[in-house]
N, C-alpha and C. Protein backbone atom coordinates (compact mmCIF):
# COMPACT_ATOMS: atom_id res chain seq x y z
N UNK A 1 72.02 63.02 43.98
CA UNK A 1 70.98 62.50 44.83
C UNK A 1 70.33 63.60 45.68
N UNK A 2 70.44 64.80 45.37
CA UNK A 2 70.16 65.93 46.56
C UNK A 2 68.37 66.25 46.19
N UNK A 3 67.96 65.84 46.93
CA UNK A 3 66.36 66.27 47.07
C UNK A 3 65.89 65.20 46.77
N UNK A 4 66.52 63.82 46.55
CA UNK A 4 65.88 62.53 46.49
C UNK A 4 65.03 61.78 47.95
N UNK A 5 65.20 62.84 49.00
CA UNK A 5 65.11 62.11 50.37
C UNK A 5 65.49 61.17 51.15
N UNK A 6 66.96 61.29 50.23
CA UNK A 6 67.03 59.63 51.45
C UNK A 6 68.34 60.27 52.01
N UNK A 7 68.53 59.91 52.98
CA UNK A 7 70.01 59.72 53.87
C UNK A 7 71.35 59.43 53.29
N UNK A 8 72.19 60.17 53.11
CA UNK A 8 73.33 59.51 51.91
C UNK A 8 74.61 59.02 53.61
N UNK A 9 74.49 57.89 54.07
CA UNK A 9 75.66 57.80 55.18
C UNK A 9 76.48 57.09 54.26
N UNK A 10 78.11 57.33 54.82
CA UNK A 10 79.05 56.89 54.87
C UNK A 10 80.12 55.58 55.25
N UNK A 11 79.92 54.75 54.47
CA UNK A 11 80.47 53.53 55.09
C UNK A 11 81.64 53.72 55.88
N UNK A 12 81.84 52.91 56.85
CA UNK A 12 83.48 53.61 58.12
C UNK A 12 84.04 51.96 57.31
N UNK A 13 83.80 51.39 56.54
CA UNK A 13 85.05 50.40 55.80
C UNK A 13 85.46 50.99 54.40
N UNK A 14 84.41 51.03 53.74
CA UNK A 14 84.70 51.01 52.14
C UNK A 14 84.46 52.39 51.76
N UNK A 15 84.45 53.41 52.84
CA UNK A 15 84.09 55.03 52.67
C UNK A 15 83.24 55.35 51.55
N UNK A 16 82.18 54.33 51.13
CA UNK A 16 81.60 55.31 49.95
C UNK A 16 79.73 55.14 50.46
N UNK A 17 79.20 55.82 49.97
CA UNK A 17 77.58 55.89 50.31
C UNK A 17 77.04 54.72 49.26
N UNK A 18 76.10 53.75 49.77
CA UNK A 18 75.63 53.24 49.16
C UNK A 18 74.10 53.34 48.19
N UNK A 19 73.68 52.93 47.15
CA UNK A 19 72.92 53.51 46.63
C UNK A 19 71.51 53.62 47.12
N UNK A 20 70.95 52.34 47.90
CA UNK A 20 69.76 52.62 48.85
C UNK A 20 69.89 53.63 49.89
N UNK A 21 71.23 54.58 50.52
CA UNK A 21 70.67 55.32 51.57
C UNK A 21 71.38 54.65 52.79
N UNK A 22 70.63 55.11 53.69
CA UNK A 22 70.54 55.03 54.83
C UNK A 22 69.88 53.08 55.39
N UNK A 23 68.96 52.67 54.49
CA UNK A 23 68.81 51.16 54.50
C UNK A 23 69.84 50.04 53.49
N UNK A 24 71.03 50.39 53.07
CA UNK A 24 71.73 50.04 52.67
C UNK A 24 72.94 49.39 53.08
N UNK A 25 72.16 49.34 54.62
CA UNK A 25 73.64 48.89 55.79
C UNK A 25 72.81 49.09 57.03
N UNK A 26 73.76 48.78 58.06
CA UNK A 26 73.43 49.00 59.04
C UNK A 26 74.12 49.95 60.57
N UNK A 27 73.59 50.24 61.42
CA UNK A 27 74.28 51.64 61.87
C UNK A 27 74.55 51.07 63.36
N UNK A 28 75.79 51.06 63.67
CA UNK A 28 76.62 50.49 65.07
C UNK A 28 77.08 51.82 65.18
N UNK A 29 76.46 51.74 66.85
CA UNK A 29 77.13 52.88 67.84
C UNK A 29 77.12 54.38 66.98
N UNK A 30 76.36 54.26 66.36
CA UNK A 30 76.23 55.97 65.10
C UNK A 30 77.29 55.49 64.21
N UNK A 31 77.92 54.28 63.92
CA UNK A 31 78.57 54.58 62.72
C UNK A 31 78.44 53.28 61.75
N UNK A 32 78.43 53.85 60.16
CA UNK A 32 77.68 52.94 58.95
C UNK A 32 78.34 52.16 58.54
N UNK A 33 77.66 50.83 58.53
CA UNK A 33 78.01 49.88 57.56
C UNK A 33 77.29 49.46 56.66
N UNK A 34 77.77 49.05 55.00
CA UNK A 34 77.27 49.21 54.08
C UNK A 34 77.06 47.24 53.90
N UNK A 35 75.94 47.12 53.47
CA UNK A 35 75.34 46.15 53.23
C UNK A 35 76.35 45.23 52.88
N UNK A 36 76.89 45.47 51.98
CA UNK A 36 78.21 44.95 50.96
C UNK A 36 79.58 44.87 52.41
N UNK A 37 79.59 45.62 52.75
CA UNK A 37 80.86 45.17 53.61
C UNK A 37 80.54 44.80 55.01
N UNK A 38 79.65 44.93 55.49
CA UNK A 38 78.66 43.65 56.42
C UNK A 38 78.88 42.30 55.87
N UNK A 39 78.34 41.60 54.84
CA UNK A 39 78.24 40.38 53.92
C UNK A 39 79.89 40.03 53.94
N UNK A 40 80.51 41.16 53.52
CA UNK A 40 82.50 40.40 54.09
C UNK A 40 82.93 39.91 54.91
N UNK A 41 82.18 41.20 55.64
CA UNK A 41 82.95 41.12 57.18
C UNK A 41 82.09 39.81 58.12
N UNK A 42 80.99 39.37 57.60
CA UNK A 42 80.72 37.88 57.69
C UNK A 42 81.11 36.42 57.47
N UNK A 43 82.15 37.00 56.52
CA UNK A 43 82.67 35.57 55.85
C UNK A 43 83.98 35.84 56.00
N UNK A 44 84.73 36.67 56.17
CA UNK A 44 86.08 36.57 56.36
C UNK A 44 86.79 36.10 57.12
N UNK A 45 88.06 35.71 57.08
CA UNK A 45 88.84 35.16 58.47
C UNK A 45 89.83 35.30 58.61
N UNK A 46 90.80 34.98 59.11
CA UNK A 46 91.91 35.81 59.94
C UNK A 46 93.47 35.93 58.81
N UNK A 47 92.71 34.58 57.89
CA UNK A 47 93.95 34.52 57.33
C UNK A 47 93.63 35.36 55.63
N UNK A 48 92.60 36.03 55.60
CA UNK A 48 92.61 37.03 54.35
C UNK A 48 93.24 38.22 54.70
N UNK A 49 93.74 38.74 53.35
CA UNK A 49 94.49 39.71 53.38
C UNK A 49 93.77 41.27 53.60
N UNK A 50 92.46 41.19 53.84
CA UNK A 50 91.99 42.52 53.89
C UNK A 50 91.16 42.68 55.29
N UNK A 51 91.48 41.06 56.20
CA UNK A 51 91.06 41.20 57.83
C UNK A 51 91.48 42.02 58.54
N UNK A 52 93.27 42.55 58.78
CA UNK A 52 93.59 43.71 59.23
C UNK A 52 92.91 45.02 58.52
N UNK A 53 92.92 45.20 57.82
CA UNK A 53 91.93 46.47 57.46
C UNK A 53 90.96 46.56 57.86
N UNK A 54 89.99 45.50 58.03
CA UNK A 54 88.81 45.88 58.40
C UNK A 54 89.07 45.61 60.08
N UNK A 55 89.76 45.36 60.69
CA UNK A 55 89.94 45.54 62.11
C UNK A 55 90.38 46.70 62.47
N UNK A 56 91.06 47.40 61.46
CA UNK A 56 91.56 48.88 62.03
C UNK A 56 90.14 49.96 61.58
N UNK A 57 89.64 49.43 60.84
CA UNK A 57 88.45 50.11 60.25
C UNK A 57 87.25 50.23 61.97
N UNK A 58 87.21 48.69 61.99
CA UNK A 58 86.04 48.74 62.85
C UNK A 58 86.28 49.03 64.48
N UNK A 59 87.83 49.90 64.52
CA UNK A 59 88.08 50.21 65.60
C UNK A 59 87.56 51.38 65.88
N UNK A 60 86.94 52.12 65.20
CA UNK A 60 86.57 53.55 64.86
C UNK A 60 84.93 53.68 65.51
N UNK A 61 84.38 52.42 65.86
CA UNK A 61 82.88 52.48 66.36
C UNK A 61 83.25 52.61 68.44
N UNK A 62 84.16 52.20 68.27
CA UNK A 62 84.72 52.13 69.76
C UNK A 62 85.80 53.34 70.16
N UNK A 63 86.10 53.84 69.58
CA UNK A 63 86.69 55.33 69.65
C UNK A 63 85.44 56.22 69.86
């Protein structure tokens, strides 16, 4: 993607860049969330098995 112009950020859940860029998510406190794990982290609840992960994940915007 290098000289394509777009922004390659880093998701702080699913650590990978998504393929739109930088509009592929959205950006809390300077740090990325990817479209796709936004849409989870919307529907999930306390009793799935991948809620602690993403709570230790999204402790990282508040650090």
């Amino acid at each position: 993607m290098a000289g394509s112009g777009k922004l390659l950020p880093i998701c702080i859940i699913c650590e990978q860049v998504p393929q739109d860029g930088i509009v592929g998510g959205v950006v809390v406190n300077g740090n990325f969330i990817c479209a796709k794990c936004e849409d989870e982290l919307l529907s999930i609840t306390t009793d799935d098995v991948k809620y602690r992960l993403f709570q230790e994940k999204l402790k990282k915007i508040w650090l």
